[in-house]
Each structure stands twice: as structure tokens, then as C-alpha cells.
N, C-alpha and C. Protein backbone atom coordinates (compact mmCIF):
# COMPACT_ATOMS: atom_id res chain seq x y z
N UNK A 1 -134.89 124.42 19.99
CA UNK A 1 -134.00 125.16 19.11
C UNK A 1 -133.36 126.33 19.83
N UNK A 2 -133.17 126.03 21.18
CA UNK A 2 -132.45 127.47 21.79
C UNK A 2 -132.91 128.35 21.58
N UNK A 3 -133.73 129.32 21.36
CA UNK A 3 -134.24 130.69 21.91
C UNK A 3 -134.46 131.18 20.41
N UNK A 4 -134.16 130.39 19.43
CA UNK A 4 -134.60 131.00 17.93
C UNK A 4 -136.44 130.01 17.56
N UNK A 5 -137.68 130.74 16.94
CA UNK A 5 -138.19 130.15 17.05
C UNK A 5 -138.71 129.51 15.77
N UNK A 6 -139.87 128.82 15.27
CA UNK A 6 -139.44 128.11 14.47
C UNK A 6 -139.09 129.35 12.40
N UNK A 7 -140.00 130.12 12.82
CA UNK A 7 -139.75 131.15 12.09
C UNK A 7 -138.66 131.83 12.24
N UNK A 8 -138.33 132.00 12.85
CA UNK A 8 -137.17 132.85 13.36
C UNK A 8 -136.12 132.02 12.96
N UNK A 9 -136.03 130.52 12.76
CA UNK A 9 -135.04 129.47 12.18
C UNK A 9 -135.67 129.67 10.73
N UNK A 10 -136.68 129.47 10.25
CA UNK A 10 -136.46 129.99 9.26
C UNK A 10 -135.84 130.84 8.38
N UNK A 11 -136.17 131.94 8.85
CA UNK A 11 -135.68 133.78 8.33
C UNK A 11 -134.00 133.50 8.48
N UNK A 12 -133.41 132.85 9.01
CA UNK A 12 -132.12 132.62 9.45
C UNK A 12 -131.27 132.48 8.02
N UNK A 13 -131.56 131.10 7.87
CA UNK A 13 -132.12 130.13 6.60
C UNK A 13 -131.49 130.93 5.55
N UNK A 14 -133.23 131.70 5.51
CA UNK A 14 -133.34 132.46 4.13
C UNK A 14 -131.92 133.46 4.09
N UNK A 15 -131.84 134.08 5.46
CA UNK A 15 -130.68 135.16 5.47
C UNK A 15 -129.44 134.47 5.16
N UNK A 16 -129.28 133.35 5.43
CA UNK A 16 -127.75 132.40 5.26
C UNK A 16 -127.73 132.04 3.38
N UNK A 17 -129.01 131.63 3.00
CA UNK A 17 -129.01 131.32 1.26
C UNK A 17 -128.62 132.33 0.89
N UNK A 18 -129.06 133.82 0.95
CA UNK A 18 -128.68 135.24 0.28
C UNK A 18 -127.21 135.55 0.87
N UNK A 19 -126.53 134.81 1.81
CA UNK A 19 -125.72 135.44 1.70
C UNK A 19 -124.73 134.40 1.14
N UNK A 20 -124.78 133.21 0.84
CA UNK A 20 -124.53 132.47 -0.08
C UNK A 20 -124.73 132.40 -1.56
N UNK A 21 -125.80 133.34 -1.79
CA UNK A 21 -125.64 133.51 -3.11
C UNK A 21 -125.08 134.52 -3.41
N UNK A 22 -125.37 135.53 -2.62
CA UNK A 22 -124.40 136.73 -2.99
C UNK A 22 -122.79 136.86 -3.05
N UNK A 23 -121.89 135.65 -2.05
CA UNK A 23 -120.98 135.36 -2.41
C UNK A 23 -120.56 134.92 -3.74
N UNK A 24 -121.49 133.64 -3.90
CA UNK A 24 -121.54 133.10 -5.27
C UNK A 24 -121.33 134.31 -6.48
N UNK A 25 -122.08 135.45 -6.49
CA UNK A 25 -122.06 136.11 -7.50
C UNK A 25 -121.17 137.06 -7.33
N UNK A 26 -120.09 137.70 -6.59
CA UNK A 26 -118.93 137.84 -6.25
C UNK A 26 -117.76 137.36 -6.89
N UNK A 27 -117.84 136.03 -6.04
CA UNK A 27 -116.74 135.34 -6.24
C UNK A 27 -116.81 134.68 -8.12
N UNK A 28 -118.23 134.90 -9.12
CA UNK A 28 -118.25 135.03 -10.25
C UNK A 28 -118.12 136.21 -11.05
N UNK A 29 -118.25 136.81 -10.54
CA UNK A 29 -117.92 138.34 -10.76
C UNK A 29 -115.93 138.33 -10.98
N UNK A 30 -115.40 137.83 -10.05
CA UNK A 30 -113.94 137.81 -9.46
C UNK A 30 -113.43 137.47 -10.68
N UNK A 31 -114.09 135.88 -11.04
CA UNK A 31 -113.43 135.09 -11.75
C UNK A 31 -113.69 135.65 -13.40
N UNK A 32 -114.84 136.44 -13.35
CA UNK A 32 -114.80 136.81 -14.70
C UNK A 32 -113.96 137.98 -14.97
N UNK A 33 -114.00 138.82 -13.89
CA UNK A 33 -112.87 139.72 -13.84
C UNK A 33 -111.29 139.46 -14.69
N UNK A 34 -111.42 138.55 -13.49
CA UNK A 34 -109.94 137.79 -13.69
C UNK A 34 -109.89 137.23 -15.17
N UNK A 35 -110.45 136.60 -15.40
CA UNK A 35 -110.48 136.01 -16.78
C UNK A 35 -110.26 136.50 -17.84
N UNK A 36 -110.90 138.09 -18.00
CA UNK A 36 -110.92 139.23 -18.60
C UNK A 36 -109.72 139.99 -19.00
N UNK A 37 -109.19 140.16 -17.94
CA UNK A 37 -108.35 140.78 -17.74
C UNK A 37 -106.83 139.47 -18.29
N UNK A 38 -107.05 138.36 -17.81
CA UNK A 38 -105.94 137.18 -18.21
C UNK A 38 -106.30 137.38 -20.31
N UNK A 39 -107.20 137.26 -20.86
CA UNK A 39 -107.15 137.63 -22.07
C UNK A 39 -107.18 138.83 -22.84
N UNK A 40 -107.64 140.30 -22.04
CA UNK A 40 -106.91 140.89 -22.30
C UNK A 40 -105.37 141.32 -22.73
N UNK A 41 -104.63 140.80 -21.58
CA UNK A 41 -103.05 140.69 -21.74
C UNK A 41 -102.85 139.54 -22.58
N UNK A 42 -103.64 138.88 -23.07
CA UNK A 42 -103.04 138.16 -24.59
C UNK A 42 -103.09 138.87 -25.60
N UNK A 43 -103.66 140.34 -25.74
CA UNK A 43 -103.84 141.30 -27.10
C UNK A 43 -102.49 140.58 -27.89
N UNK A 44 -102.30 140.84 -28.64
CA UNK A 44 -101.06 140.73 -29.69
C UNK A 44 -99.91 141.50 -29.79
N UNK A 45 -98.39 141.48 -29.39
CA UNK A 45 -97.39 142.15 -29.09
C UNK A 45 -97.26 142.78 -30.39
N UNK A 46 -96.78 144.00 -30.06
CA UNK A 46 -96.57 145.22 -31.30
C UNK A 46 -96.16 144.24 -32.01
N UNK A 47 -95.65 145.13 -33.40
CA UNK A 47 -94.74 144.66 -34.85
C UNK A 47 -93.23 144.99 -33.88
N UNK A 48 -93.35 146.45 -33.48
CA UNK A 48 -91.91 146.47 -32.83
C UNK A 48 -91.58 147.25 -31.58
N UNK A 49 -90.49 147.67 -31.05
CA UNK A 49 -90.91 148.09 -29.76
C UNK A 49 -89.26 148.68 -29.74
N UNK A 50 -89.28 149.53 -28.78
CA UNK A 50 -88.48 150.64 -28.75
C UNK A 50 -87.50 151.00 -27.73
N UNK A 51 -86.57 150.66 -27.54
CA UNK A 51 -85.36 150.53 -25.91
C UNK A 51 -84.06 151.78 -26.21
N UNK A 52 -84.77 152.54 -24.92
CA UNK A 52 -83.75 153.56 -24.97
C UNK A 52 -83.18 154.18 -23.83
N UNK A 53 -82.74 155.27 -23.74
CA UNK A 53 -82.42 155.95 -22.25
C UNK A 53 -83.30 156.95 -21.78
N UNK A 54 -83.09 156.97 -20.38
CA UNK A 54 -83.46 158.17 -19.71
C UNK A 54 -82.09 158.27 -18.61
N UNK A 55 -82.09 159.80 -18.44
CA UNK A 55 -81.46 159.93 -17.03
C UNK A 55 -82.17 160.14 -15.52
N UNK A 56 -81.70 159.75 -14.74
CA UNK A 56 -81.89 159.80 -13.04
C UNK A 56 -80.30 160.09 -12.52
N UNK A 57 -80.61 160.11 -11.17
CA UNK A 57 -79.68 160.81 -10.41
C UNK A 57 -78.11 159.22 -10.55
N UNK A 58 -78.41 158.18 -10.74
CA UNK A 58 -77.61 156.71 -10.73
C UNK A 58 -76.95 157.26 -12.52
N UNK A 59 -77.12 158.11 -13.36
CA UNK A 59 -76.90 157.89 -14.54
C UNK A 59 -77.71 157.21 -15.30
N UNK A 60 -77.76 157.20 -16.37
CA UNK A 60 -78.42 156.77 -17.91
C UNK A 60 -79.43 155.26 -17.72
N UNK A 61 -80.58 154.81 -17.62
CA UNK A 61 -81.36 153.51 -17.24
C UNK A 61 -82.06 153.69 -18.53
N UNK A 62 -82.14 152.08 -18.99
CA UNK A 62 -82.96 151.68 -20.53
C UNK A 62 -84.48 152.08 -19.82
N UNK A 63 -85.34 152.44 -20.90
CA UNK A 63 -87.08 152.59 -20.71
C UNK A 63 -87.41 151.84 -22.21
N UNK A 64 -88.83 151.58 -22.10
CA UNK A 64 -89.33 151.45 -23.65
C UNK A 64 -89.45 152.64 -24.10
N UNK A 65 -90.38 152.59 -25.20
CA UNK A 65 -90.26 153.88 -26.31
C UNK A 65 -91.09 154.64 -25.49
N UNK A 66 -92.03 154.13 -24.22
CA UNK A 66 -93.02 155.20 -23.34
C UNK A 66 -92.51 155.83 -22.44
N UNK A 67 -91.36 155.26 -22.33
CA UNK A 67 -90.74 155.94 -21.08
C UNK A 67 -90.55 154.74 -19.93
N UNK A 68 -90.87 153.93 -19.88
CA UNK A 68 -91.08 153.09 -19.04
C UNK A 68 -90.41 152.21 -18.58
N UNK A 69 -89.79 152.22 -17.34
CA UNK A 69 -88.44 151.79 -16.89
C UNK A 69 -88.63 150.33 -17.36
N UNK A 70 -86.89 150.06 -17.40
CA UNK A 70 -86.95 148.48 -17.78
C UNK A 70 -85.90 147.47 -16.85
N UNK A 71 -86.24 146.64 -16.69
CA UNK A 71 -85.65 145.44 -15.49
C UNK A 71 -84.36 144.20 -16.20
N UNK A 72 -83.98 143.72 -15.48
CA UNK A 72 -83.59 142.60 -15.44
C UNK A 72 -83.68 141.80 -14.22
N UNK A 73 -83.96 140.54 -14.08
CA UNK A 73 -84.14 139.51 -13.56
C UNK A 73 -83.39 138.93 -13.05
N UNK A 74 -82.64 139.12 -11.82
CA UNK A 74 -81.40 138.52 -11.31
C UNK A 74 -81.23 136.94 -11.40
N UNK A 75 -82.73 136.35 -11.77
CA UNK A 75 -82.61 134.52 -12.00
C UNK A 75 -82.28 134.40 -13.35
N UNK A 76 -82.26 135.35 -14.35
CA UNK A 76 -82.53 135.22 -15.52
C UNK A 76 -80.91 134.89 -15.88
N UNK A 77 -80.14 133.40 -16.06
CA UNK A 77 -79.07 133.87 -16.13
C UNK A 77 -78.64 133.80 -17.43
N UNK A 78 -79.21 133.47 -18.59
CA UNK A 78 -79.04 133.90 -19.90
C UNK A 78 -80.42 134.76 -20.91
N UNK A 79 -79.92 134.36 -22.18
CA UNK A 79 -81.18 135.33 -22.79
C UNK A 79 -82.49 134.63 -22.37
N UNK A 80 -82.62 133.45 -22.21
CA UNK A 80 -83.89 132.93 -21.86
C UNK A 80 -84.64 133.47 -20.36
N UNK A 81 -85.94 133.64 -20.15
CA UNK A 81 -86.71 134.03 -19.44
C UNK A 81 -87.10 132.94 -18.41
N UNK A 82 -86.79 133.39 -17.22
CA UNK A 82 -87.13 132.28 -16.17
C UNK A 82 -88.74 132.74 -15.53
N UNK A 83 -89.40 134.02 -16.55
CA UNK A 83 -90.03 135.02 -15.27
C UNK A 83 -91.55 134.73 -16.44
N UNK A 84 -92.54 133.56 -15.73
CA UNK A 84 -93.49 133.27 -16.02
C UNK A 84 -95.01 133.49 -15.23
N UNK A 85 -95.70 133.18 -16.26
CA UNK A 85 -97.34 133.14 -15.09
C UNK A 85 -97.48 133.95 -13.93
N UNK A 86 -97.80 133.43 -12.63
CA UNK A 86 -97.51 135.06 -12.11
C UNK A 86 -96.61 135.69 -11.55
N UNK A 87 -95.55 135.28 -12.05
CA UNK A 87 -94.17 136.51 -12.00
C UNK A 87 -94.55 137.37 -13.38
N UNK A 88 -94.70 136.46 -14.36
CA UNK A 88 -94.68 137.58 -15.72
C UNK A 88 -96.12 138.59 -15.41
N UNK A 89 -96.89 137.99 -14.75
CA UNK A 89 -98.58 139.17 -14.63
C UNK A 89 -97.65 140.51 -13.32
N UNK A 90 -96.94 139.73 -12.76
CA UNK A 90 -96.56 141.52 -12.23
C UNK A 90 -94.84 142.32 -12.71
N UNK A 91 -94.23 140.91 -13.37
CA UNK A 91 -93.30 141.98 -14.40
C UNK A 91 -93.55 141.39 -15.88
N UNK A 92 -94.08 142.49 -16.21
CA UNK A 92 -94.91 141.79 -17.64
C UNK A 92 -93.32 142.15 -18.79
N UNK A 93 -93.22 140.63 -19.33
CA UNK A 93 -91.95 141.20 -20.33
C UNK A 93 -92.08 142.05 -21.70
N UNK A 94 -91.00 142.78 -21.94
CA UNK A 94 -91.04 143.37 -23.32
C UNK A 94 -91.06 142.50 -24.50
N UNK A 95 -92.51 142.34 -24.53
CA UNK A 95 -92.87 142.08 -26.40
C UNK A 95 -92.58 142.24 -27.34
N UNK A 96 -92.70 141.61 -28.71
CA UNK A 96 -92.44 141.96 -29.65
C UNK A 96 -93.01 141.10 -30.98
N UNK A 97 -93.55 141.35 -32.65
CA UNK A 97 -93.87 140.53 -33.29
C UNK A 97 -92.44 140.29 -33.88
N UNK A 98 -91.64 141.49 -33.66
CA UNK A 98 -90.69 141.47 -34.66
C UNK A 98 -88.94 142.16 -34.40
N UNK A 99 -89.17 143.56 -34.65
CA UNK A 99 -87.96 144.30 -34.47
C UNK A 99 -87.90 144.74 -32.76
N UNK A 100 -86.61 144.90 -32.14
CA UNK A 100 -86.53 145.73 -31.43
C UNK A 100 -85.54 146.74 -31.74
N UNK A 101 -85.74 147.71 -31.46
CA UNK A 101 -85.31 149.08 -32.49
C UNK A 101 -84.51 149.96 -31.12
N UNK A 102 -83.48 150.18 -31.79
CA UNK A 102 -82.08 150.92 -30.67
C UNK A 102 -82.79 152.72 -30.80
N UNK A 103 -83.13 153.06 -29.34
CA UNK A 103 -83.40 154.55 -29.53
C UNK A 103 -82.16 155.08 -28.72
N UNK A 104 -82.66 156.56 -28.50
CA UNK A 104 -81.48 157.39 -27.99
C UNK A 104 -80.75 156.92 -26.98
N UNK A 105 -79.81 156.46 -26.71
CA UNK A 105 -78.06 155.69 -25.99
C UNK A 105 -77.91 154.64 -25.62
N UNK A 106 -78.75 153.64 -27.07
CA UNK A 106 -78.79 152.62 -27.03
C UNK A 106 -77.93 151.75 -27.91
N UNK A 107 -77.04 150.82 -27.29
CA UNK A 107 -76.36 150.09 -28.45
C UNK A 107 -77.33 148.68 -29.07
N UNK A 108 -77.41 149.22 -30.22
CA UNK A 108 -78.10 147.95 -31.17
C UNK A 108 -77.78 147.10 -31.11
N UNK A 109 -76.40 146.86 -30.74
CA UNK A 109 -75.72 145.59 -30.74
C UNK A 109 -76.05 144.43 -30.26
N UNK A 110 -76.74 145.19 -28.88
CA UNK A 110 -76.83 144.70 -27.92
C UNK A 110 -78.54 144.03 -27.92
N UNK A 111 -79.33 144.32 -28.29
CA UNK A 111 -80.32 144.14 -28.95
C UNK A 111 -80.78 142.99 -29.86
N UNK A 112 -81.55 141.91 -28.93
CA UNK A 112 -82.22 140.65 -29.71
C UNK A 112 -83.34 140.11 -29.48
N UNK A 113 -83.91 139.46 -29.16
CA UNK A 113 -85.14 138.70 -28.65
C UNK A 113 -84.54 137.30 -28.42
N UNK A 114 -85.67 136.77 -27.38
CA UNK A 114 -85.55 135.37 -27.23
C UNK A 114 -86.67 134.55 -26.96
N UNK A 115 -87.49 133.21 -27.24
CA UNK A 115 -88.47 133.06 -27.45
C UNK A 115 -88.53 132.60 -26.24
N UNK A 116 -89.96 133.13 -25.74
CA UNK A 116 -90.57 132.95 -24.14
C UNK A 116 -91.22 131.43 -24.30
N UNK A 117 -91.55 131.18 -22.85
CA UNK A 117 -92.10 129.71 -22.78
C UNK A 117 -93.90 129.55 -23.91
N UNK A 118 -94.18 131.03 -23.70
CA UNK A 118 -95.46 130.86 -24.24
C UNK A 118 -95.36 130.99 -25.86
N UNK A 119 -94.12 131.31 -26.75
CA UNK A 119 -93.68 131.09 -27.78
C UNK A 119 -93.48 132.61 -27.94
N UNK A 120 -94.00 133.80 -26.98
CA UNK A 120 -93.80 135.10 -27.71
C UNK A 120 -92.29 135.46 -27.41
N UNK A 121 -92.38 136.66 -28.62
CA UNK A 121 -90.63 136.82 -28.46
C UNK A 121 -90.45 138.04 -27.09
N UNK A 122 -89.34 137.90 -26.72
CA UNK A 122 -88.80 139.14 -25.55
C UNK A 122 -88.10 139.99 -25.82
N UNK A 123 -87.64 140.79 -25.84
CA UNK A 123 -86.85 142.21 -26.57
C UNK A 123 -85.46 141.93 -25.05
N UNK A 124 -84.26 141.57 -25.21
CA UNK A 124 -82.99 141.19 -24.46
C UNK A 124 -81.66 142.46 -24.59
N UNK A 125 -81.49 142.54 -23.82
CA UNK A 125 -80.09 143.34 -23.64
C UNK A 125 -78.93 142.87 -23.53
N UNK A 126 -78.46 142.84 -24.13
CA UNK A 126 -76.81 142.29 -23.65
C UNK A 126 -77.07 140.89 -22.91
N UNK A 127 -77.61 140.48 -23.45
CA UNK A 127 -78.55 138.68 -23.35
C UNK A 127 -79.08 138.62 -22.14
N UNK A 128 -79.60 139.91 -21.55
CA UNK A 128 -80.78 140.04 -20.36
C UNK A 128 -82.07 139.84 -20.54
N UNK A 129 -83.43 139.16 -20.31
CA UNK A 129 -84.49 139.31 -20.85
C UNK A 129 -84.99 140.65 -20.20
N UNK A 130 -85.55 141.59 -20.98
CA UNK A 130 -86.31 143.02 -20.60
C UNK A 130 -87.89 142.88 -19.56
N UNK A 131 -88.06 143.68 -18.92
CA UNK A 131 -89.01 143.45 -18.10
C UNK A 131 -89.69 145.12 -17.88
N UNK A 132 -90.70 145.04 -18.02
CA UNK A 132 -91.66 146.46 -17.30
C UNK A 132 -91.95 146.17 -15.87
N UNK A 133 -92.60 146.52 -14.40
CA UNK A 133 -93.30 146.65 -13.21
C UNK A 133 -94.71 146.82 -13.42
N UNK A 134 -95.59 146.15 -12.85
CA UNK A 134 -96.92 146.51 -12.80
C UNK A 134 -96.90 147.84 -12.16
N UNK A 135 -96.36 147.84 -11.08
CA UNK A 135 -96.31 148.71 -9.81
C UNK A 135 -95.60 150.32 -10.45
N UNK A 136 -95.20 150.34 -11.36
CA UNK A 136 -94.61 151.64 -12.21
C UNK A 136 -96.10 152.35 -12.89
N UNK A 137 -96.32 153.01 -12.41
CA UNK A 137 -97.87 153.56 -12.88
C UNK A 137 -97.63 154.49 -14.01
N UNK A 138 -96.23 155.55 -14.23
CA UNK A 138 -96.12 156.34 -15.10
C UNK A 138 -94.40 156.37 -15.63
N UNK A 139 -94.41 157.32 -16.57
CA UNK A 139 -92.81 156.76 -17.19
C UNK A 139 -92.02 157.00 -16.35
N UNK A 140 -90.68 156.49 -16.24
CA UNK A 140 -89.58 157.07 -15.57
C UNK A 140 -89.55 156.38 -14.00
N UNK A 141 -90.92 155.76 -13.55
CA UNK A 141 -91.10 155.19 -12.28
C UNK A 141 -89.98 153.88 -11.89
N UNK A 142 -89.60 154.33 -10.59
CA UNK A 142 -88.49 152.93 -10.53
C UNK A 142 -88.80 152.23 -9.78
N UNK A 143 -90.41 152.02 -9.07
CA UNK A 143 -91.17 151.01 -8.16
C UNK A 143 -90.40 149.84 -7.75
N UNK A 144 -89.75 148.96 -9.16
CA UNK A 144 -89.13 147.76 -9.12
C UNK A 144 -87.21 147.68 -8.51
N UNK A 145 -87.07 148.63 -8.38
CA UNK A 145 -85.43 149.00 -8.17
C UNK A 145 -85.17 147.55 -7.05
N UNK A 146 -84.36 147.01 -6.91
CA UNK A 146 -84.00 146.17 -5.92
C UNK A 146 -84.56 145.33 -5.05
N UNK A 147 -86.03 145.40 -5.93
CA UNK A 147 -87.35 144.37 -5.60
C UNK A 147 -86.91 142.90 -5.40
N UNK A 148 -87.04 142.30 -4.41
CA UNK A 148 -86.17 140.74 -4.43
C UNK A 148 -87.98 140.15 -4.51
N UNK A 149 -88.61 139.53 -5.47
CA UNK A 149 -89.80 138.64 -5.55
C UNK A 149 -89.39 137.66 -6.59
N UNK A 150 -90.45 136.39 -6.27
CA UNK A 150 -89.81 135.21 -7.76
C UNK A 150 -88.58 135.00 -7.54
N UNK A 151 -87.78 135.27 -6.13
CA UNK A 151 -86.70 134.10 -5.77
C UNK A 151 -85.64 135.10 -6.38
N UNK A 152 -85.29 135.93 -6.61
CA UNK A 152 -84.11 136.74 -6.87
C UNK A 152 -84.79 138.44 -7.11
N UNK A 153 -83.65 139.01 -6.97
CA UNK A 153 -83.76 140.65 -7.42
C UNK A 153 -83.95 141.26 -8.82
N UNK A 154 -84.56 142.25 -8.78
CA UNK A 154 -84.98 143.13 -9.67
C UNK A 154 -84.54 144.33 -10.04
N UNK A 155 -83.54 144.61 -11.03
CA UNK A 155 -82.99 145.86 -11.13
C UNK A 155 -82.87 146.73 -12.57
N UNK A 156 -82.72 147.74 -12.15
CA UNK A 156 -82.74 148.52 -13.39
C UNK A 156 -81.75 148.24 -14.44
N UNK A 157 -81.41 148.55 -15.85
CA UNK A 157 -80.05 147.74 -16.23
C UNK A 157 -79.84 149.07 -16.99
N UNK A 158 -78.44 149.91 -16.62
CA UNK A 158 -77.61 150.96 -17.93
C UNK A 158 -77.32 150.34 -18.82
N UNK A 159 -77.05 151.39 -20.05
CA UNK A 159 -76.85 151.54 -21.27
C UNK A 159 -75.68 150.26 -21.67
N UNK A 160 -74.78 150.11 -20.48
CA UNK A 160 -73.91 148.44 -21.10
C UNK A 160 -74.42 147.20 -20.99
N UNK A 161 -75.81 147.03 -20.48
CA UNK A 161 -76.78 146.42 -20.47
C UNK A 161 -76.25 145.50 -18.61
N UNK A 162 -75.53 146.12 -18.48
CA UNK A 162 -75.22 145.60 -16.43
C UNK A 162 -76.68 146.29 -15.73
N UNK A 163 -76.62 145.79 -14.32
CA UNK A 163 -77.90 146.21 -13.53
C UNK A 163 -76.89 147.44 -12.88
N UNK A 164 -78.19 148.31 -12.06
CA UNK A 164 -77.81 149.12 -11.46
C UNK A 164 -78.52 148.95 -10.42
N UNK A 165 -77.43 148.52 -9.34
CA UNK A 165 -77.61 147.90 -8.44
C UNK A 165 -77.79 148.90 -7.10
N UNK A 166 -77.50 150.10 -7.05
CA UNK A 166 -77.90 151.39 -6.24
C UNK A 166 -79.53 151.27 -6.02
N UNK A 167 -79.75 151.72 -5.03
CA UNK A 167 -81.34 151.70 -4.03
C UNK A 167 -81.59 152.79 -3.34
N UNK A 168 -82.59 153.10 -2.58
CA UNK A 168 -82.68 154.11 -2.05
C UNK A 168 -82.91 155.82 -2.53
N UNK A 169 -82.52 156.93 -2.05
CA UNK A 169 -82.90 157.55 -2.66
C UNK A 169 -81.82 158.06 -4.19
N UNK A 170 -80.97 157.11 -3.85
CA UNK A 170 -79.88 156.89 -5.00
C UNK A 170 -80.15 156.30 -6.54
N UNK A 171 -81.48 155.66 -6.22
CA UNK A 171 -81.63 155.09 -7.46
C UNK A 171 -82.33 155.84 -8.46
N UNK A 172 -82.46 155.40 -9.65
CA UNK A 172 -82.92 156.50 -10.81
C UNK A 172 -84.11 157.44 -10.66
N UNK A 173 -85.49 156.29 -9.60
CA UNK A 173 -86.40 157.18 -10.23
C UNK A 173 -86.43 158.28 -8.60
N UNK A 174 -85.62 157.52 -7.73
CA UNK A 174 -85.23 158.46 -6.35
C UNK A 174 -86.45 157.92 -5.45
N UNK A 175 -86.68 156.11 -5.84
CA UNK A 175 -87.64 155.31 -4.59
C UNK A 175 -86.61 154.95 -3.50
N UNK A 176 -87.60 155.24 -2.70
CA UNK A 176 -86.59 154.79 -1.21
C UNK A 176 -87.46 153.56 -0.55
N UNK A 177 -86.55 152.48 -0.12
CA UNK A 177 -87.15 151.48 -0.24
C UNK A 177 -86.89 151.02 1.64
């Protein structure tokens, strides 16, 4: 046995099972994590939800009612949502059971839902589907500005519900990319 002896192949052994099980309970650990967290984000979308303005240095960008910057989907080329599974786990879309409600320099008009693949509704702009950033940790954050992931770009959209297509330290929340 090459220079290990027969104990010593033993103890090996034992050290290789523990560290096989300890993966094991890891990599179950991971998955329950994960799991957790995948039904968590099924909670139940508000009754209604809230699209309005903020200013940055680009002019006027939609947020939800938290403040929280909002996207459009450069694949998205009508009201329907192209942005699923894990595109939607890192731009999670704007929910809704019901209303979406026009706040401050927002045209209502513009304002509808459209039913996602998983049947929930999306809160739409000017027939854009709405989108939050995982990567936006607090309100007003523009993490996602000109993000190209999921096969097209990611941009902020003004008050006529167009993107704002400015980057750098030009863009609303002043990320330089």
C-alpha cells in the first residue's frame, strides 16, 4: 500500500467518509436554503402597488411606492414579460393582486398589468413590463442602469414610459459602470 499502513489506510477512509458526509450536509443545507428562499418569493403579491417618480441628475425615473428604482427589459417587446425563472429571481417583476395606482408624475394612463407566465399579474408602463434589481439594496439605487444580462439591456424608464438610456456617472442613481 505505498508507505500508508494498514491503519493508517484505514484512518484515511474514515477521514474521506466525514468529509463526504459533511459535504452531503452542506450541499443539504444549500438546497434547503434554496428551497426556502424559492417559496418564500411565492408570498402573495400585494392587493396593489404604487409607480411613481424620483429625481437624479438624467431627470425624473419611475420607483415603486418604496422608492425603488424600476426597469424595463430591452427583450420585452410588448406588454408581455419575456423575463422568467432565473432572470425574474434577479429582476424580480412588479406584482400585483390588483390595482396599480399612479403616484407623484405619473401618468395613469399609462398604467396596466399583464399576466406573467406563472399567471401573476405585472404592473406595465406604456406597455413595458416593470422590473425591480436584486442588486439595488436601498431606494433610489440604479445598480441595473444599462445592465445587458438575459440577452438584452436593462434600463431605467422616465415618466413617458421610454428608457433612459444614459450610463455612467450620468445616470440617475450616479453608478458608473
Amino acid at each position: 500500500m505505498s508507505g500508508i499502513s494498514r491503519s493508517g489506510f484505514s484512518r484515511l477512509w474514515v477521514k474521506v467518509g466525514a468529509g463526504v458526509a459533511g459535504a452531503a450536509l452542506v450541499v443539504t443545507g444549500l438546497t434547503a436554503a434554496t428551497t426556502a428562499s424559492a417559496n418564500d418569493s411565492k408570498a402573495a403579491p400585494p392587493a396593489s402597488v404604487t409607480v411613481q417618480t424620483r429625481n437624479g441628475p438624467n431627470g425624473a425615473y419611475l420607483t415603486d411606492g418604496q422608492g425603488n428604482t424600476l426597469y424595463l427589459f430591452v427583450a420585452d417587446t410588448s406588454n408581455k414579460s419575456t423575463c422568467n425563472d432565473a432572470c425574474a429571481a434577479q429582476w424580480p417583476p412588479l406584482v400585483t393582486q390588483g390595482a396599480v395606482v399612479a403616484g407623484s408624475g405619473v401618468d395613469a394612463g399609462k398604467l396596466a398589468t399583464s399576466t406573467r407566465q406563472d399567471n401573476t399579474k405585472q404592473a406595465t408602463y406604456n406597455n413595458h413590463p416593470l422590473y425591480t434589481f436584486v442588486a439595488d439594496t436601498a431606494p433610489g439605487q440604479t445598480n441595473g442602469q444599462g445592465v445587458n444580462a438575459f440577452g438584452a439591456l436593462w434600463w431605467t424608464v422616465n415618466p413617458n414610459g421610454d428608457a433612459i438610456t444614459a450610463r455612467g456617472s450620468n445616470a440617475p442613481g450616479g453608478v458608473v459602470y
